[in-house]
PDB file of N, CA and C in Angstrom:
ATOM      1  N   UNK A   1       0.849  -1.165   0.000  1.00  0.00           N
ATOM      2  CA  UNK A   1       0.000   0.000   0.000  1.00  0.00           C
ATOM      3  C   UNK A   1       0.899   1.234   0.000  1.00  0.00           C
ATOM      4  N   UNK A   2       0.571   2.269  -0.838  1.00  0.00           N
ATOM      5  CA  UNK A   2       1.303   3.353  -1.107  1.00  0.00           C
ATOM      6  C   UNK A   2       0.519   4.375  -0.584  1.00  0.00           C
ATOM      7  N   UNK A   3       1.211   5.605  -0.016  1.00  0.00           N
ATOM      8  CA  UNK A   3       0.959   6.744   0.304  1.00  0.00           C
ATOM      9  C   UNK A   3      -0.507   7.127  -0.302  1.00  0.00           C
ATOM     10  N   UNK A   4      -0.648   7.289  -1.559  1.00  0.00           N
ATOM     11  CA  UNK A   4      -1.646   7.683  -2.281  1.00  0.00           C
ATOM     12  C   UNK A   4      -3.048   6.906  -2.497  1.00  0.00           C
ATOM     13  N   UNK A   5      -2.832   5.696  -1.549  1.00  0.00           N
ATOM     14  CA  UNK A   5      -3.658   4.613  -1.803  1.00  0.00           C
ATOM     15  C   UNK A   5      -4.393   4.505  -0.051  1.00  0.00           C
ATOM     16  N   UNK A   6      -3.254   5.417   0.496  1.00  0.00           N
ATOM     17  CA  UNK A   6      -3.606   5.683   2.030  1.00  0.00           C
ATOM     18  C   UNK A   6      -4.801   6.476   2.254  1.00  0.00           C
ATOM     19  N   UNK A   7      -4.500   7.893   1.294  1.00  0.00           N
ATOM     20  CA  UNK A   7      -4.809   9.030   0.840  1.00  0.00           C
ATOM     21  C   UNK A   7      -5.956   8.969   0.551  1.00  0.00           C
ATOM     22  N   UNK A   8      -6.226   7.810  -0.515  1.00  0.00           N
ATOM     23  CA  UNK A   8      -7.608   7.494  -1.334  1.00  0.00           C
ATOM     24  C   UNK A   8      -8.461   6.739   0.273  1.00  0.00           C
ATOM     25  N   UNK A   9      -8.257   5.870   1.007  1.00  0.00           N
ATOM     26  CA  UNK A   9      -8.688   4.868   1.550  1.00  0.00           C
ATOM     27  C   UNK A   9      -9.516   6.412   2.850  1.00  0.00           C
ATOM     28  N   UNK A  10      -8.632   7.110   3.675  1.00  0.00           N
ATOM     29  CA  UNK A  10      -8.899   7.930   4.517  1.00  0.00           C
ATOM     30  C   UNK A  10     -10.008   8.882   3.643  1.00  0.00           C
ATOM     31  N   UNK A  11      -9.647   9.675   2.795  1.00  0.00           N
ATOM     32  CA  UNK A  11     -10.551  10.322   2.024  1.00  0.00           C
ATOM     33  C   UNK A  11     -11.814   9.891   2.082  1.00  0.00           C
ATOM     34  N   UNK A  12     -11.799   8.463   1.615  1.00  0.00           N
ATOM     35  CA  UNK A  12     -13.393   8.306   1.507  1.00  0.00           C
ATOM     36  C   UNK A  12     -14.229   7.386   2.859  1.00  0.00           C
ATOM     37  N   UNK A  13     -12.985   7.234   4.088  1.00  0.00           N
ATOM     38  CA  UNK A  13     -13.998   7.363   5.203  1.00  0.00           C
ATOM     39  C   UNK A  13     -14.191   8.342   6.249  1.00  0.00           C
ATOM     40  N   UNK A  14     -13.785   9.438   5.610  1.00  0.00           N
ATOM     41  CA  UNK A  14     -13.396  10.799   6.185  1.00  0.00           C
ATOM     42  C   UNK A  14     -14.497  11.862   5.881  1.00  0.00           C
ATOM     43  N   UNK A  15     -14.794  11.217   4.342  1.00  0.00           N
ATOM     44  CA  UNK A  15     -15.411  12.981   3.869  1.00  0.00           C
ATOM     45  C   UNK A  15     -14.917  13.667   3.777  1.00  0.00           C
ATOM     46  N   UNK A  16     -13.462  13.722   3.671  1.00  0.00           N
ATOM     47  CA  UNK A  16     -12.338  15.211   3.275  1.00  0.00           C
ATOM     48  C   UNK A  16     -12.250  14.983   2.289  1.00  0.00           C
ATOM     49  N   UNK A  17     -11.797  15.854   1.233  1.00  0.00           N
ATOM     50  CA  UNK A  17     -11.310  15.581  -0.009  1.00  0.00           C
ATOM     51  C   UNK A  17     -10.018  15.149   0.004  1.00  0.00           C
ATOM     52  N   UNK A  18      -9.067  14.433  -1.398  1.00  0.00           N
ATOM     53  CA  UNK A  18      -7.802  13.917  -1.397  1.00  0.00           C
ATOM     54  C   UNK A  18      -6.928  14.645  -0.974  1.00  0.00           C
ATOM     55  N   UNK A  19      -6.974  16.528  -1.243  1.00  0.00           N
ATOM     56  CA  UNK A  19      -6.208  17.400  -0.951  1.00  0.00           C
ATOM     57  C   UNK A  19      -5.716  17.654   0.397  1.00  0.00           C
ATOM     58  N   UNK A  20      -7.138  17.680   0.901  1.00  0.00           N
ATOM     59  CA  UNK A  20      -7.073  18.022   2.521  1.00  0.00           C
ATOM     60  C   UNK A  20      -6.401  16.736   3.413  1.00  0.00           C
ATOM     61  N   UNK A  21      -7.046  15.597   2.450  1.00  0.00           N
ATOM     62  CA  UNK A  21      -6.187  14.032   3.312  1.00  0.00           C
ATOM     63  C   UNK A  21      -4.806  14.239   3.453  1.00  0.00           C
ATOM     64  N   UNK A  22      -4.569  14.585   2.425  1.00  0.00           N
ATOM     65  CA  UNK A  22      -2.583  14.578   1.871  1.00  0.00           C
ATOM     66  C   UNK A  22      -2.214  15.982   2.782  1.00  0.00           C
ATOM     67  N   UNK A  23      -2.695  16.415   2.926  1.00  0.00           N
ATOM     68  CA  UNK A  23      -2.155  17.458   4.152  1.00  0.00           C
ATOM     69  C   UNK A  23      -1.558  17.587   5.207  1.00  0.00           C
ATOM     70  N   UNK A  24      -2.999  16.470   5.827  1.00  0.00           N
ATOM     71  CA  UNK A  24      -3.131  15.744   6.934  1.00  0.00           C
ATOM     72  C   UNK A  24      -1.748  14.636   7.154  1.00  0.00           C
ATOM     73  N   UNK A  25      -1.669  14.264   6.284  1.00  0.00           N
ATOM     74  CA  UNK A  25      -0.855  12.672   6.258  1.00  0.00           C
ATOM     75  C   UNK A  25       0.768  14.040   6.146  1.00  0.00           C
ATOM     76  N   UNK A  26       0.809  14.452   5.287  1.00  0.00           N
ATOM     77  CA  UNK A  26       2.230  15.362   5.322  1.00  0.00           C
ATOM     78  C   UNK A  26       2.438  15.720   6.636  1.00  0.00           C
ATOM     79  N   UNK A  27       1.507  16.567   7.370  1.00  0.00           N
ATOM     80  CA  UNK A  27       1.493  16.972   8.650  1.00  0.00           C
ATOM     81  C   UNK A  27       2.253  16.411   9.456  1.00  0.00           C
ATOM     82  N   UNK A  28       1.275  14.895   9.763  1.00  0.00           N
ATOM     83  CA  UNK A  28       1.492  14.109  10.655  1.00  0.00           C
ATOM     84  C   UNK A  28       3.168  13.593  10.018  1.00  0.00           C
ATOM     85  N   UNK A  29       3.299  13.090   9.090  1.00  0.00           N
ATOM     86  CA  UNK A  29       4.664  12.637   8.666  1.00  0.00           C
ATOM     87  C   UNK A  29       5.978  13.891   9.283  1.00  0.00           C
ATOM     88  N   UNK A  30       5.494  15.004   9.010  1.00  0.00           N
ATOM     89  CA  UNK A  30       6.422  16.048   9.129  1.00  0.00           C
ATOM     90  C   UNK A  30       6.694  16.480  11.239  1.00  0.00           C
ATOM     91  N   UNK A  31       5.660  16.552  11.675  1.00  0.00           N
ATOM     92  CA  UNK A  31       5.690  16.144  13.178  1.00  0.00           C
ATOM     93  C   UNK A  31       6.038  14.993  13.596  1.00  0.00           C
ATOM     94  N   UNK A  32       5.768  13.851  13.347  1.00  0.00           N
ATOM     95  CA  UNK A  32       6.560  12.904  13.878  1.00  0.00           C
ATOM     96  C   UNK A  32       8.632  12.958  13.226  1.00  0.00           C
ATOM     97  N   UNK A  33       8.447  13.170  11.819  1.00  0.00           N
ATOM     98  CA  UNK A  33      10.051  13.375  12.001  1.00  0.00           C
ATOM     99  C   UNK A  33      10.620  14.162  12.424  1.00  0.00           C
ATOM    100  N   UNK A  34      10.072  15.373  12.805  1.00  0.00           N
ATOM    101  CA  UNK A  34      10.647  16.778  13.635  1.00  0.00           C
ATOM    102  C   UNK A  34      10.607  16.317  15.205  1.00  0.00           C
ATOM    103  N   UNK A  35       9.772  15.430  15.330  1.00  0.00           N
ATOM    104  CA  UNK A  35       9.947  14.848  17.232  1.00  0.00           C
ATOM    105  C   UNK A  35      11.622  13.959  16.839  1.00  0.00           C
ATOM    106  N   UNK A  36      11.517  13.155  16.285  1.00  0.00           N
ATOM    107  CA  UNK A  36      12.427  12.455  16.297  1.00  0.00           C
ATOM    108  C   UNK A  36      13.951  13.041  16.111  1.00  0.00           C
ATOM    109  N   UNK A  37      14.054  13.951  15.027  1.00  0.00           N
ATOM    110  CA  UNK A  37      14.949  15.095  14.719  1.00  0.00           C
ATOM    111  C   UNK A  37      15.743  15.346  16.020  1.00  0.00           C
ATOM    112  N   UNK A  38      14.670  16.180  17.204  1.00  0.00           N
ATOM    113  CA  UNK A  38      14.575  16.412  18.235  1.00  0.00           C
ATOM    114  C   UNK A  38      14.879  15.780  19.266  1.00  0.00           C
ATOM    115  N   UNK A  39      15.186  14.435  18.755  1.00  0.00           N
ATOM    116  CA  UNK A  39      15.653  13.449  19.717  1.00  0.00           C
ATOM    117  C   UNK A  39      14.643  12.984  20.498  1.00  0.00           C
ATOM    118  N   UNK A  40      13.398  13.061  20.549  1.00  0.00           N
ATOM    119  CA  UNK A  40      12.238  12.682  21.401  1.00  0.00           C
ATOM    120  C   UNK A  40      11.480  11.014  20.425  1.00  0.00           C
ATOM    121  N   UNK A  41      10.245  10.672  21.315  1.00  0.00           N
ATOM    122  CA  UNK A  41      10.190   9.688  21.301  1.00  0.00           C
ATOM    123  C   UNK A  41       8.284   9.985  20.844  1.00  0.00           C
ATOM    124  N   UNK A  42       7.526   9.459  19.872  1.00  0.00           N
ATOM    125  CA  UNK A  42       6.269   9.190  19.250  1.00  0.00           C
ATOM    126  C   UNK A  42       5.324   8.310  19.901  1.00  0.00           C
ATOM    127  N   UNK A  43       4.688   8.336  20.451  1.00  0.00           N
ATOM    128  CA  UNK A  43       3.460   7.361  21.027  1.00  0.00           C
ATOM    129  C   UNK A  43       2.309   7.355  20.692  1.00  0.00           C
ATOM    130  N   UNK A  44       1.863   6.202  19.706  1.00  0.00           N
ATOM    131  CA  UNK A  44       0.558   6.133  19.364  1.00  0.00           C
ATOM    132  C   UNK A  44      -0.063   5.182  19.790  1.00  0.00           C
ATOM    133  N   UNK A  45      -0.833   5.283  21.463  1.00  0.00           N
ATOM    134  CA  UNK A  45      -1.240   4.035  21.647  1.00  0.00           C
ATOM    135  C   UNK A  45      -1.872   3.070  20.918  1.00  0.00           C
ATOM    136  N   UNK A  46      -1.589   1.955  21.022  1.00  0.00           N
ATOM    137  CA  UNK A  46      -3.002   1.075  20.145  1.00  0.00           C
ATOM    138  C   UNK A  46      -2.178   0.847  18.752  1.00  0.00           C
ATOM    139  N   UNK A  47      -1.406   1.513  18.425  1.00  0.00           N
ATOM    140  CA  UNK A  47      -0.666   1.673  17.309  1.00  0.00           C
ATOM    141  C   UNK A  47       0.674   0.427  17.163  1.00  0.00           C
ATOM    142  N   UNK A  48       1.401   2.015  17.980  1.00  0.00           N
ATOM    143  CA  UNK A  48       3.086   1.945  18.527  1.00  0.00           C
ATOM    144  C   UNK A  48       3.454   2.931  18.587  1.00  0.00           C
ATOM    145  N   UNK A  49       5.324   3.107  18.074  1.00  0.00           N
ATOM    146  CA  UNK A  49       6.281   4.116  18.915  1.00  0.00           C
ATOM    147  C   UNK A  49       7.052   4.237  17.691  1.00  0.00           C
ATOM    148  N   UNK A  50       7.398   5.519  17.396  1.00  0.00           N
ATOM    149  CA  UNK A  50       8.621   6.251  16.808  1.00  0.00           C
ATOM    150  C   UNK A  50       9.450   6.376  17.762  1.00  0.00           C
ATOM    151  N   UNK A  51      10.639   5.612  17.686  1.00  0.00           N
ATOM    152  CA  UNK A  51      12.040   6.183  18.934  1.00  0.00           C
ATOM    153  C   UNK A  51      13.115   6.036  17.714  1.00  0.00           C
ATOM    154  N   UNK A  52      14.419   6.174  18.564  1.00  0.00           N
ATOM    155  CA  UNK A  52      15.413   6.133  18.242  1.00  0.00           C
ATOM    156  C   UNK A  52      16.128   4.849  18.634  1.00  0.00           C
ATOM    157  N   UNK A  53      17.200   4.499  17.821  1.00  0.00           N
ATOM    158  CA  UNK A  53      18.352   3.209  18.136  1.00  0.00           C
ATOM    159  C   UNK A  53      19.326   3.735  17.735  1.00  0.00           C
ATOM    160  N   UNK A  54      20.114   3.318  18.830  1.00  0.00           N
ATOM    161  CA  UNK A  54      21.509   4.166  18.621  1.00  0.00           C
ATOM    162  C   UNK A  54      22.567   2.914  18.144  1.00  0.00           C
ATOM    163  N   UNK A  55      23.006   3.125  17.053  1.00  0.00           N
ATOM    164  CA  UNK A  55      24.244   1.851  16.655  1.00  0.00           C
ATOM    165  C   UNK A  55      25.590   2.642  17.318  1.00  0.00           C
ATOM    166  N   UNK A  56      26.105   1.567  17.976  1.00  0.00           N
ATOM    167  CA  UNK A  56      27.659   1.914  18.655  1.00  0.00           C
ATOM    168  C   UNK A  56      28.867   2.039  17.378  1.00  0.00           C
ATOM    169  N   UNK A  57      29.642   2.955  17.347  1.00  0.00           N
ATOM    170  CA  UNK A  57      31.044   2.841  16.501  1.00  0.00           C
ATOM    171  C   UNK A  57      31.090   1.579  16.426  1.00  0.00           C
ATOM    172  N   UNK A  58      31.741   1.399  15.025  1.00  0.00           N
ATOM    173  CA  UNK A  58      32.317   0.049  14.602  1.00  0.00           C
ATOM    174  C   UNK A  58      33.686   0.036  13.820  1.00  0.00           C
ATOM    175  N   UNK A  59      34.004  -0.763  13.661  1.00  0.00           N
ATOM    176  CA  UNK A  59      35.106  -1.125  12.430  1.00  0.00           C
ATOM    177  C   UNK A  59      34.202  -2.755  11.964  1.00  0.00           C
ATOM    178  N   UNK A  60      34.270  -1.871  10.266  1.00  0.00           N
ATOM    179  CA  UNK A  60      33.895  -2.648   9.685  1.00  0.00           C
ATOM    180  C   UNK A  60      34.682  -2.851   7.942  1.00  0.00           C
ATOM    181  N   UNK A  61      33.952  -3.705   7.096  1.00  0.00           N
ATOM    182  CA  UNK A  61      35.059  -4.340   6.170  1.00  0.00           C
ATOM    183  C   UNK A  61      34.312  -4.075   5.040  1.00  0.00           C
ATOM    184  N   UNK A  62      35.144  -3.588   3.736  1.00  0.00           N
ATOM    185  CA  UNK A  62      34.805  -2.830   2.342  1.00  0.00           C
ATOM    186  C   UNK A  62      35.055  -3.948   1.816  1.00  0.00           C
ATOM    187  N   UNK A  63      33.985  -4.501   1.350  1.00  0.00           N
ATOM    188  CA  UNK A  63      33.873  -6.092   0.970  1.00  0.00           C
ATOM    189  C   UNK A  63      34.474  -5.856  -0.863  1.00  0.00           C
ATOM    190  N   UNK A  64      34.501  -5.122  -1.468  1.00  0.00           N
ATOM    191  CA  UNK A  64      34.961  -4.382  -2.541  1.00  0.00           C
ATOM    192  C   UNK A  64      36.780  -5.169  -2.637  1.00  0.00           C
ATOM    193  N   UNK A  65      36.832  -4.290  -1.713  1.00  0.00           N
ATOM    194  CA  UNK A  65      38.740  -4.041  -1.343  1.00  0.00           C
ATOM    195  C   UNK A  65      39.478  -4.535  -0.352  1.00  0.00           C
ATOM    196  N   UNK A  66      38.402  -5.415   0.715  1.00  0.00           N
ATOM    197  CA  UNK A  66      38.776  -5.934   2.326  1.00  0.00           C
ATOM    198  C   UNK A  66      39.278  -4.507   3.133  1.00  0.00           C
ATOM    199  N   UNK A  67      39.380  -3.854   2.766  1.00  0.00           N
ATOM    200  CA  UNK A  67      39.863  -2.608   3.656  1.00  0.00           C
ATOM    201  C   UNK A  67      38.627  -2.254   4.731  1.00  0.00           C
ATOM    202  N   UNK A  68      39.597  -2.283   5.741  1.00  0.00           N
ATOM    203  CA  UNK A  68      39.160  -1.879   7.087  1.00  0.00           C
ATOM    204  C   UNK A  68      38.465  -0.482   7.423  1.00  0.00           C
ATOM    205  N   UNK A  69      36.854  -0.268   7.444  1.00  0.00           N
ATOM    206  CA  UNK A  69      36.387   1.358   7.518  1.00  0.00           C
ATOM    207  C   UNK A  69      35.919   1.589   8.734  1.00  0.00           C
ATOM    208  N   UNK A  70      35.926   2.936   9.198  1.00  0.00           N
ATOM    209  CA  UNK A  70      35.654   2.714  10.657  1.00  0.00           C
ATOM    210  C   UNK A  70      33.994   3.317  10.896  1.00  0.00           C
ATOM    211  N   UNK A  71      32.994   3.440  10.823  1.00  0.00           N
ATOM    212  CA  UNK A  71      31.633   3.229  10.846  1.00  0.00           C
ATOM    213  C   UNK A  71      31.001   4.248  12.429  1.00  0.00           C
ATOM    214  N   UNK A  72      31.280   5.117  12.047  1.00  0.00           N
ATOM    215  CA  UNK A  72      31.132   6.171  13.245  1.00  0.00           C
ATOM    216  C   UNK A  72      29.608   5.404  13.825  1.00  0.00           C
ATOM    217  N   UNK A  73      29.149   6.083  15.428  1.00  0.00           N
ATOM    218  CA  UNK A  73      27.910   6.280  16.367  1.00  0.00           C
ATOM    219  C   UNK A  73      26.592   6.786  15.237  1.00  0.00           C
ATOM    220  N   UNK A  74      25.962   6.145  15.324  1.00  0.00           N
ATOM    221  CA  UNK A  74      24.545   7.016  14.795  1.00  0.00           C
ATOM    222  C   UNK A  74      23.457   6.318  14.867  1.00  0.00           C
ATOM    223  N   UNK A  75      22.439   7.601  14.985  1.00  0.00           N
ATOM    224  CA  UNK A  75      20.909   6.962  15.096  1.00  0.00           C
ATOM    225  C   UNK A  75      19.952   6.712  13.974  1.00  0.00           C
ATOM    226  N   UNK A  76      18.974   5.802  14.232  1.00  0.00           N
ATOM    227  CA  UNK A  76      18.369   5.101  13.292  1.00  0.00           C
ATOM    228  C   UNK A  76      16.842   5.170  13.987  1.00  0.00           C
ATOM    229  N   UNK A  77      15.862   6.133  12.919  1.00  0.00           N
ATOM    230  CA  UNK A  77      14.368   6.135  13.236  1.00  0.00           C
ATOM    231  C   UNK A  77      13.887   4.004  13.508  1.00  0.00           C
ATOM    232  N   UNK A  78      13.649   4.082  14.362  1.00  0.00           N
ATOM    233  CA  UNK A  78      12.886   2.409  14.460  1.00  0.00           C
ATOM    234  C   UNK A  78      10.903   2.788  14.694  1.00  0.00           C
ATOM    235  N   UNK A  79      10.179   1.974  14.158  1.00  0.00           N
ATOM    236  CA  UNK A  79       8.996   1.710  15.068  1.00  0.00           C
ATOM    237  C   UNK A  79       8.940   0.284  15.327  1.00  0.00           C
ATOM    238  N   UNK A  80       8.371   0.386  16.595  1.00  0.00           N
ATOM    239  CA  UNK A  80       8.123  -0.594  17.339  1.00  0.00           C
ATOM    240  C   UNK A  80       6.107  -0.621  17.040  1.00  0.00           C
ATOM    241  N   UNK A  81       5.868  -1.638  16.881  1.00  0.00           N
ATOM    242  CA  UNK A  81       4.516  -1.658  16.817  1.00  0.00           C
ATOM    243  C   UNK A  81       3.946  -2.506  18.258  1.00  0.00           C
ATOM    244  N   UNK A  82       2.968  -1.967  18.942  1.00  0.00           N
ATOM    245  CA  UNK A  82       1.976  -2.442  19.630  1.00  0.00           C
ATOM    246  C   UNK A  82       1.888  -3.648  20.253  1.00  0.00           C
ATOM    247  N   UNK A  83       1.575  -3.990  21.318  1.00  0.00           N
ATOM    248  CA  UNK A  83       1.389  -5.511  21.550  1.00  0.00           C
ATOM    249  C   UNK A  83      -0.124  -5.839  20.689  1.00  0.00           C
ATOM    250  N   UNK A  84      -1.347  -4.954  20.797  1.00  0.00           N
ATOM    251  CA  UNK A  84      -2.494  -5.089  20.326  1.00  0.00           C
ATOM    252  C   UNK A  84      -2.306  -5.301  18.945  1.00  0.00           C
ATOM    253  N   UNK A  85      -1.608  -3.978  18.160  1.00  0.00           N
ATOM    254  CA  UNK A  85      -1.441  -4.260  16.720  1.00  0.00           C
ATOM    255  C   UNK A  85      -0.997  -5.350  16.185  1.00  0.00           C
ATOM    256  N   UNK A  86       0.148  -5.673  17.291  1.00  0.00           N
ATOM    257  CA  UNK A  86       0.595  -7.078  16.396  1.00  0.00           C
ATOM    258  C   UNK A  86      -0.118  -8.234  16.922  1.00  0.00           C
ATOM    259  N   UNK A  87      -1.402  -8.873  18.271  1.00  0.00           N
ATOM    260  CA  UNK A  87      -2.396  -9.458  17.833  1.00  0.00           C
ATOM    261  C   UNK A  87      -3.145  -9.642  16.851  1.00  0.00           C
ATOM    262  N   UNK A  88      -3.691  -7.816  16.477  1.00  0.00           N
ATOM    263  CA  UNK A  88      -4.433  -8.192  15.372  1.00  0.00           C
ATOM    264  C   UNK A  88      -4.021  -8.515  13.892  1.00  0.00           C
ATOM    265  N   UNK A  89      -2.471  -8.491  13.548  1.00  0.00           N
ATOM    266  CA  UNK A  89      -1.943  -8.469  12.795  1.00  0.00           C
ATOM    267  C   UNK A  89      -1.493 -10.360  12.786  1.00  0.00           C
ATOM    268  N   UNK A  90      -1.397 -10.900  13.530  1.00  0.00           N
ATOM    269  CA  UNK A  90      -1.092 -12.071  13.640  1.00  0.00           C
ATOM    270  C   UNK A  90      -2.527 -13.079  13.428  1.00  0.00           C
ATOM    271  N   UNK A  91      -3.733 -12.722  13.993  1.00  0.00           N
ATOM    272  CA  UNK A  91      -5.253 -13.183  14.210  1.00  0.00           C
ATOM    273  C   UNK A  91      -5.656 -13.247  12.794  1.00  0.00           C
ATOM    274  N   UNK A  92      -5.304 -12.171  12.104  1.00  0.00           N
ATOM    275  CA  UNK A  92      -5.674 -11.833  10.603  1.00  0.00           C
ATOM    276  C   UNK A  92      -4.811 -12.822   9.716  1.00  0.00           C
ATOM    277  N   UNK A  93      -3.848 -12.689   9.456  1.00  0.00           N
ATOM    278  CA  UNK A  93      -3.273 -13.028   8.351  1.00  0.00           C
ATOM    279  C   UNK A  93      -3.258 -14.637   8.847  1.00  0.00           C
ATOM    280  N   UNK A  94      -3.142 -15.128   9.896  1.00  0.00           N
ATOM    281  CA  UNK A  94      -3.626 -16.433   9.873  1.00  0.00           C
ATOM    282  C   UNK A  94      -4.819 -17.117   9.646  1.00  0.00           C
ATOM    283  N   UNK A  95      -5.889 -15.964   9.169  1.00  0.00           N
ATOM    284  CA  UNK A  95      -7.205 -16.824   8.743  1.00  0.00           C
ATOM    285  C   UNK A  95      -6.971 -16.795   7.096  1.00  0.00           C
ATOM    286  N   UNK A  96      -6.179 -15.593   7.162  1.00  0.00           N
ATOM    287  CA  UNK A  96      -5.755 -15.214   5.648  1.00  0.00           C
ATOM    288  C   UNK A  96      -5.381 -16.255   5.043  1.00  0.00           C
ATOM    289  N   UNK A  97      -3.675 -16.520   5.243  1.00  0.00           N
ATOM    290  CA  UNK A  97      -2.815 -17.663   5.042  1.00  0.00           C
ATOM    291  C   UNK A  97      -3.690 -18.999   5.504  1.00  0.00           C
TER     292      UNK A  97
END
């Protein structure tokens, strides 16, 4: 499912038009990466969580050339989804499958 297929789906149980949906959805996209930016943490109960994961320095290997690169500290947007979501996500696709 694509952005625009999100767009279409909300739209028409919304009663907004596509314009105003895609607004909405930018919005929300643009606040949750400005929390995170920010170093803060997203909570959508029922949902899940926008946080951060921090990978430790490394030395690692340029599979190219074997040369040794050294792979600085940095963070990585993760979501964690829900204990509920992933019930219903597990309940479903097993009647599915």
């Amino acid at each position: 499912m694509r952005k625009s297929d999100i767009v279409k789906e909300i739209s028409t149980a919304t009663g907004l038009t596509q314009v105003e949906t895609e607004a909405v959805i930018e919005g929300f996209i643009s606040v949750v990466s400005e929390a995170l930016v920010q170093g803060e943490r997203v909570d959508l109960r029922g949902f899940g969580n926008f946080i951060l994961k921090i990978r430790k320095a490394k030395a690692a290997r340029n599979i190219s050339t074997g040369e040794t690169v050294h792979v600085p500290e940095h963070y990585l947007p993760y979501f964690k989804a829900s204990e509920s979501l992933k019930e219903r996500v597990n309940a479903n696709l097993k009647k599915v499958l």
